[in-house]
N, C-alpha and C. Protein backbone atom coordinates (compact mmCIF):
# COMPACT_ATOMS: atom_id res chain seq x y z
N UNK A 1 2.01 2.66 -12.16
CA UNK A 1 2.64 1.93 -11.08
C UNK A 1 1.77 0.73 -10.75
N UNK A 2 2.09 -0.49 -10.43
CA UNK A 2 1.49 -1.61 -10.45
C UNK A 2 1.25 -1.91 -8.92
N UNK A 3 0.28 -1.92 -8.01
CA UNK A 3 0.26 -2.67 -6.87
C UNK A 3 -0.61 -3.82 -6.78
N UNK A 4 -0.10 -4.56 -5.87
CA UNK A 4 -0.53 -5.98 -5.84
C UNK A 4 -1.24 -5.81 -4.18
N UNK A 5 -2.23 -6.43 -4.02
CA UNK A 5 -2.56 -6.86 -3.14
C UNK A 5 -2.71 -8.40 -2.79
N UNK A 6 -2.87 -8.72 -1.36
CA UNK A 6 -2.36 -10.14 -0.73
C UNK A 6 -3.50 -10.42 0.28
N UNK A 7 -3.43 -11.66 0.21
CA UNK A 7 -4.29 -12.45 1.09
C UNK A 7 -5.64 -11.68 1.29
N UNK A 8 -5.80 -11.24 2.85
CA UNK A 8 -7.28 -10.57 2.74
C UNK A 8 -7.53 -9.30 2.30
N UNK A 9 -6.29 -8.71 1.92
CA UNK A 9 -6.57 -6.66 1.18
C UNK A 9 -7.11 -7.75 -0.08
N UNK A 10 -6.59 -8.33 -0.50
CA UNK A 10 -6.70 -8.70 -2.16
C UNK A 10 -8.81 -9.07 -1.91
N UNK A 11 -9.18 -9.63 -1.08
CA UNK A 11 -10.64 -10.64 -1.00
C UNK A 11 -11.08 -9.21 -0.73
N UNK A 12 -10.75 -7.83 0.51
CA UNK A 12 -11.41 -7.11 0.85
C UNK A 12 -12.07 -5.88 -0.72
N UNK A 13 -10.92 -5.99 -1.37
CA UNK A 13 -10.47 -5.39 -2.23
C UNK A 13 -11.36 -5.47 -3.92
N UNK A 14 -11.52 -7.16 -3.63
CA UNK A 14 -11.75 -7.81 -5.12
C UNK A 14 -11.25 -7.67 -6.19
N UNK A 15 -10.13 -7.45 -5.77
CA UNK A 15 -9.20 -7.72 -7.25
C UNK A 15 -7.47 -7.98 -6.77
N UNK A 16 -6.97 -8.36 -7.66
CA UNK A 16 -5.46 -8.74 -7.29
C UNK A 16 -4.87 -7.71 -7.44
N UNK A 17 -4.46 -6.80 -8.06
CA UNK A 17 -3.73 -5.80 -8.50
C UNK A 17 -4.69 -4.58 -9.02
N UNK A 18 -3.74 -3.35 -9.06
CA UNK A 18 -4.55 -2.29 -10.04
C UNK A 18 -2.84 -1.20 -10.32
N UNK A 19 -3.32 -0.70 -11.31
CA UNK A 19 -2.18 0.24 -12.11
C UNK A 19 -3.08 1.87 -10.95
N UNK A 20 -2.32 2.78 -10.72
CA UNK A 20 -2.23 4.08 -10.68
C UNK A 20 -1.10 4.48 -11.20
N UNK A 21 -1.61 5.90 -11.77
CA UNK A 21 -0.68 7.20 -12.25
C UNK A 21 -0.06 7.98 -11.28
N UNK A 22 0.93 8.13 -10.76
CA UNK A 22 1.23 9.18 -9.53
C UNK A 22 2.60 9.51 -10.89
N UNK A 23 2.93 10.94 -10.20
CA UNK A 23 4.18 11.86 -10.78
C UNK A 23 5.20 11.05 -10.11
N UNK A 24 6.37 11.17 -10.41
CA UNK A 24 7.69 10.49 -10.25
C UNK A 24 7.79 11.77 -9.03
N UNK A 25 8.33 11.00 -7.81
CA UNK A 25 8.57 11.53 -6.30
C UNK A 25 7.60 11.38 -5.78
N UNK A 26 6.57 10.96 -6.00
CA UNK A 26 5.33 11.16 -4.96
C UNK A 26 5.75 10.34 -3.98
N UNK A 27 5.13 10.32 -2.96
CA UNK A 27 5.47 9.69 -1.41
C UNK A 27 4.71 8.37 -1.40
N UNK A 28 5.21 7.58 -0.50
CA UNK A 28 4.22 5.95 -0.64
C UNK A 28 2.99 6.28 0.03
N UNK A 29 3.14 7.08 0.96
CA UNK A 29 1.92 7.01 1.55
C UNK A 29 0.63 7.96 0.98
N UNK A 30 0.86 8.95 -0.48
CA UNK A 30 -0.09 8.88 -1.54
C UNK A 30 -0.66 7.95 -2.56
N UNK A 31 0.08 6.86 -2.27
CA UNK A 31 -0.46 5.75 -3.09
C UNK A 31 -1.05 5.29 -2.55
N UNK A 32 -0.98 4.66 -1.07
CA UNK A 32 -1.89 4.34 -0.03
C UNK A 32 -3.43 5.47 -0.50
N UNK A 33 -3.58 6.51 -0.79
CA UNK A 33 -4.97 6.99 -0.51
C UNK A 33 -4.93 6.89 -2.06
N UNK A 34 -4.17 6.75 -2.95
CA UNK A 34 -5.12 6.26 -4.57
C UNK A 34 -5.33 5.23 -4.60
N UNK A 35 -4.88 3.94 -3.95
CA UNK A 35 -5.40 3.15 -3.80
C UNK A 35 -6.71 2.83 -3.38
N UNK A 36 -6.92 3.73 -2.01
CA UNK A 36 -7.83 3.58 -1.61
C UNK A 36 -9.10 4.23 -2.26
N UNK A 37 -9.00 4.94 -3.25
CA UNK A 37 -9.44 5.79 -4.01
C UNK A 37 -10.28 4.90 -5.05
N UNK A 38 -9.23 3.64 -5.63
CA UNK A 38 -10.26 2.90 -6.15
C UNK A 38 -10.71 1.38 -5.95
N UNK A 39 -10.75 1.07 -4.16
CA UNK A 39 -10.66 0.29 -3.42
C UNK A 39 -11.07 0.80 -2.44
N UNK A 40 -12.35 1.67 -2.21
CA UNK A 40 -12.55 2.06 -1.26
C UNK A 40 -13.17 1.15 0.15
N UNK A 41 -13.07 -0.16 0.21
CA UNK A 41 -13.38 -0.80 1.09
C UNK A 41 -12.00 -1.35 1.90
N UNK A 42 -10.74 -0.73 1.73
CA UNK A 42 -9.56 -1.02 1.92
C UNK A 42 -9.59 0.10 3.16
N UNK A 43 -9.82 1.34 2.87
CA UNK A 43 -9.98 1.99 3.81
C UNK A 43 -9.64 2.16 5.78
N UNK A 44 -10.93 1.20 6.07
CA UNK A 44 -10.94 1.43 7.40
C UNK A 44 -10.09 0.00 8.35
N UNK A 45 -9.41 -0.59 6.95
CA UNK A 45 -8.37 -1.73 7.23
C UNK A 45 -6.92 -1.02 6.94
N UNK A 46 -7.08 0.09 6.37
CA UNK A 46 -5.71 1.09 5.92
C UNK A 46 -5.35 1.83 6.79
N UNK A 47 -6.31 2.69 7.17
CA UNK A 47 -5.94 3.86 7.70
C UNK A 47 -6.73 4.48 9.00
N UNK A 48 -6.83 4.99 9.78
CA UNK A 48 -7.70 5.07 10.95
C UNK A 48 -8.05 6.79 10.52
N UNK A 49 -9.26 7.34 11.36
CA UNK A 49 -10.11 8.10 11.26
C UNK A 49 -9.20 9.53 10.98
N UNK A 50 -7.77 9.29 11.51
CA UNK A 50 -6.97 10.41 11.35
C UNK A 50 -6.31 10.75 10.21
N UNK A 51 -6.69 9.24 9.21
CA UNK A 51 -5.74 9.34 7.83
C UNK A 51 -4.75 8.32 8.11
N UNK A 52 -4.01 8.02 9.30
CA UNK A 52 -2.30 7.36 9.49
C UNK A 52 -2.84 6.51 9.22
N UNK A 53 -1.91 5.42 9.07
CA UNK A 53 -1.44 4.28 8.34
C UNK A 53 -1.74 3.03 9.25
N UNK A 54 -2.63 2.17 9.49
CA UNK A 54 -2.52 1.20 10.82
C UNK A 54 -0.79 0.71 10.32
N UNK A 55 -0.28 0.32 11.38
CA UNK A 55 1.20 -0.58 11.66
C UNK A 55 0.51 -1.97 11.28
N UNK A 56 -0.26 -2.56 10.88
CA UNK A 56 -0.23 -3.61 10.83
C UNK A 56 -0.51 -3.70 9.25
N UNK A 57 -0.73 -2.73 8.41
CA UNK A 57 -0.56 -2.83 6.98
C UNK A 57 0.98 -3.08 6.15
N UNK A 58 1.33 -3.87 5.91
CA UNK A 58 2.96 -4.18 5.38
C UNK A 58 2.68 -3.93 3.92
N UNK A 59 3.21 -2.76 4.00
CA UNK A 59 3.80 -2.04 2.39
C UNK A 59 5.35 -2.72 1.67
N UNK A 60 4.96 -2.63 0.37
CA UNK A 60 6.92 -3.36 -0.04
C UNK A 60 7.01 -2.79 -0.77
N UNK A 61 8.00 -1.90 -1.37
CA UNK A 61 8.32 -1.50 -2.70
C UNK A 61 9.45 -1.91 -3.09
N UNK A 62 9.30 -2.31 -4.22
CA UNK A 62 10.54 -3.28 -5.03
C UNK A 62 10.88 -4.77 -3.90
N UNK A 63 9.95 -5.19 -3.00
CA UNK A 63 11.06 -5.85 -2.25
C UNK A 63 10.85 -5.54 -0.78
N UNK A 64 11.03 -4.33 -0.71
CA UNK A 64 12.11 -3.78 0.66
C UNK A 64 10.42 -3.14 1.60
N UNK A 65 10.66 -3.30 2.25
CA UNK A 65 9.04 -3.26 3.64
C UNK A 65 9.24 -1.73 3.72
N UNK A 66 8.87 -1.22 3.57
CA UNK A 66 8.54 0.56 3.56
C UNK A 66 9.02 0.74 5.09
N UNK A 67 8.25 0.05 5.73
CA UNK A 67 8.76 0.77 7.47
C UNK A 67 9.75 0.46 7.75
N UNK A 68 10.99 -0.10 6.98
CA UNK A 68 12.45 -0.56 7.11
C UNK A 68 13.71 0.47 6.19
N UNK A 69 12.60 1.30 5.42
CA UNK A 69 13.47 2.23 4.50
C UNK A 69 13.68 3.33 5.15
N UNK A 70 14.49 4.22 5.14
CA UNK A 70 15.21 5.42 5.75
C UNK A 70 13.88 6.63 5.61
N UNK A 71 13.16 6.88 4.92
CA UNK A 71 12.19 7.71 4.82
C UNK A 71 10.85 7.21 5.20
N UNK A 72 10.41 5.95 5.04
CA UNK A 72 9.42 5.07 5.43
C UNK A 72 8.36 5.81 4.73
N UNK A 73 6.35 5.30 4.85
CA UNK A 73 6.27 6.18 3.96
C UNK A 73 6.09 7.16 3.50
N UNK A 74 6.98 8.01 3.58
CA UNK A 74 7.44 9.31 3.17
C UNK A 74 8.70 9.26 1.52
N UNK A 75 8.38 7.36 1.62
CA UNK A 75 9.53 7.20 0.58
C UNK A 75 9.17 7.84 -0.90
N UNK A 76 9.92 8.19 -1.74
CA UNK A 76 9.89 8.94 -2.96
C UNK A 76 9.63 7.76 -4.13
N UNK A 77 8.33 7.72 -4.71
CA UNK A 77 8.35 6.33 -5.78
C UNK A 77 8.13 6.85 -7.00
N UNK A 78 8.81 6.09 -7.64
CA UNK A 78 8.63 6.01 -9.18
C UNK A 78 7.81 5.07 -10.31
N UNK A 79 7.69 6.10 -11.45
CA UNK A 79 6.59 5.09 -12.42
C UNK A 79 6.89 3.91 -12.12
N UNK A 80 7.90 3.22 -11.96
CA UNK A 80 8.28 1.50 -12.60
C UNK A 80 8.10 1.11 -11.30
N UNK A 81 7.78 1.76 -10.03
CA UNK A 81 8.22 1.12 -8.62
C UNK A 81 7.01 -0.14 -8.58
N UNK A 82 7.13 -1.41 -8.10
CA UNK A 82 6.05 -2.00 -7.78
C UNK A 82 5.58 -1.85 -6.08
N UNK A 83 4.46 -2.08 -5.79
CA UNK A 83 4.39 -1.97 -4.39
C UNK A 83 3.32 -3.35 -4.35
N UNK A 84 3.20 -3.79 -3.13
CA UNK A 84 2.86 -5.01 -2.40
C UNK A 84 2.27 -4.30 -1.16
N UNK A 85 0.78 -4.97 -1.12
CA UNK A 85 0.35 -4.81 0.22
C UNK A 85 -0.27 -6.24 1.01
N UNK A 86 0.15 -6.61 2.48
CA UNK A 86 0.32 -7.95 2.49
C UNK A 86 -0.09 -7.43 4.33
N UNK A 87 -1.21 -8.20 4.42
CA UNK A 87 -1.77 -7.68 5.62
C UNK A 87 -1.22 -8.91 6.49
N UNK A 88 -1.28 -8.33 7.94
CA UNK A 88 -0.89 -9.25 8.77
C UNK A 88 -1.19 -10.57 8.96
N UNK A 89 -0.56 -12.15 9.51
CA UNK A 89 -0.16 -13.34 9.27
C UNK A 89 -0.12 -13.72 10.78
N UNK A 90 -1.11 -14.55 10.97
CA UNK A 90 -0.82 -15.71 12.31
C UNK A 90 -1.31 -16.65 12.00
N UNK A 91 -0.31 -17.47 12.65
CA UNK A 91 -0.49 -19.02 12.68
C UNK A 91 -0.17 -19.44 13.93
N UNK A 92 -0.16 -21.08 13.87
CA UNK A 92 0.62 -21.63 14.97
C UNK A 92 1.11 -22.70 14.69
């Protein structure tokens, strides 16, 4: 499965992308901790001391913003799914 990282996950991260293996159904929010698995400085910008997910991390798979899908992530992904992580944006 291919994820991309954006703007500052990508600088926190040092690298643009990375491939993981997950089984077909796994949930998005196990990719979130293999990610972090080999990106471990993504971490305490990911997830807070409890494991959850900060709201201000914007997940996409195929496209579509994870916290906008009917399961959110609890969503079911597949080998081919791409995911996007694209941290929060201000301007003026």
């Amino acid at each position: 499965m291919q994820i991309n990282l954006y703007a500052t996950f990508r600088l926190i991260a040092g690298q643009r992308s990375l491939e993981i293996d997950l089984p077909p159904g796994t949930p998005a929010r196990q990719a979130v901790t293999a990610v972090i698995e080999q990106a471990p400085d993504l971490q305490s910008h990911w997830v807070n001391a409890q494991g959850e997910i900060h709201a201000h991390v914007h997940g996409f798979i195929n496209g579509h913003e994870i916290s906008t899908l009917e399961h959110g992530w609890e969503t079911a992904l597949q080998p081919d799914d791409v995911l996007d992580f694209i941290p929060p944006v201000a301007g003026g």
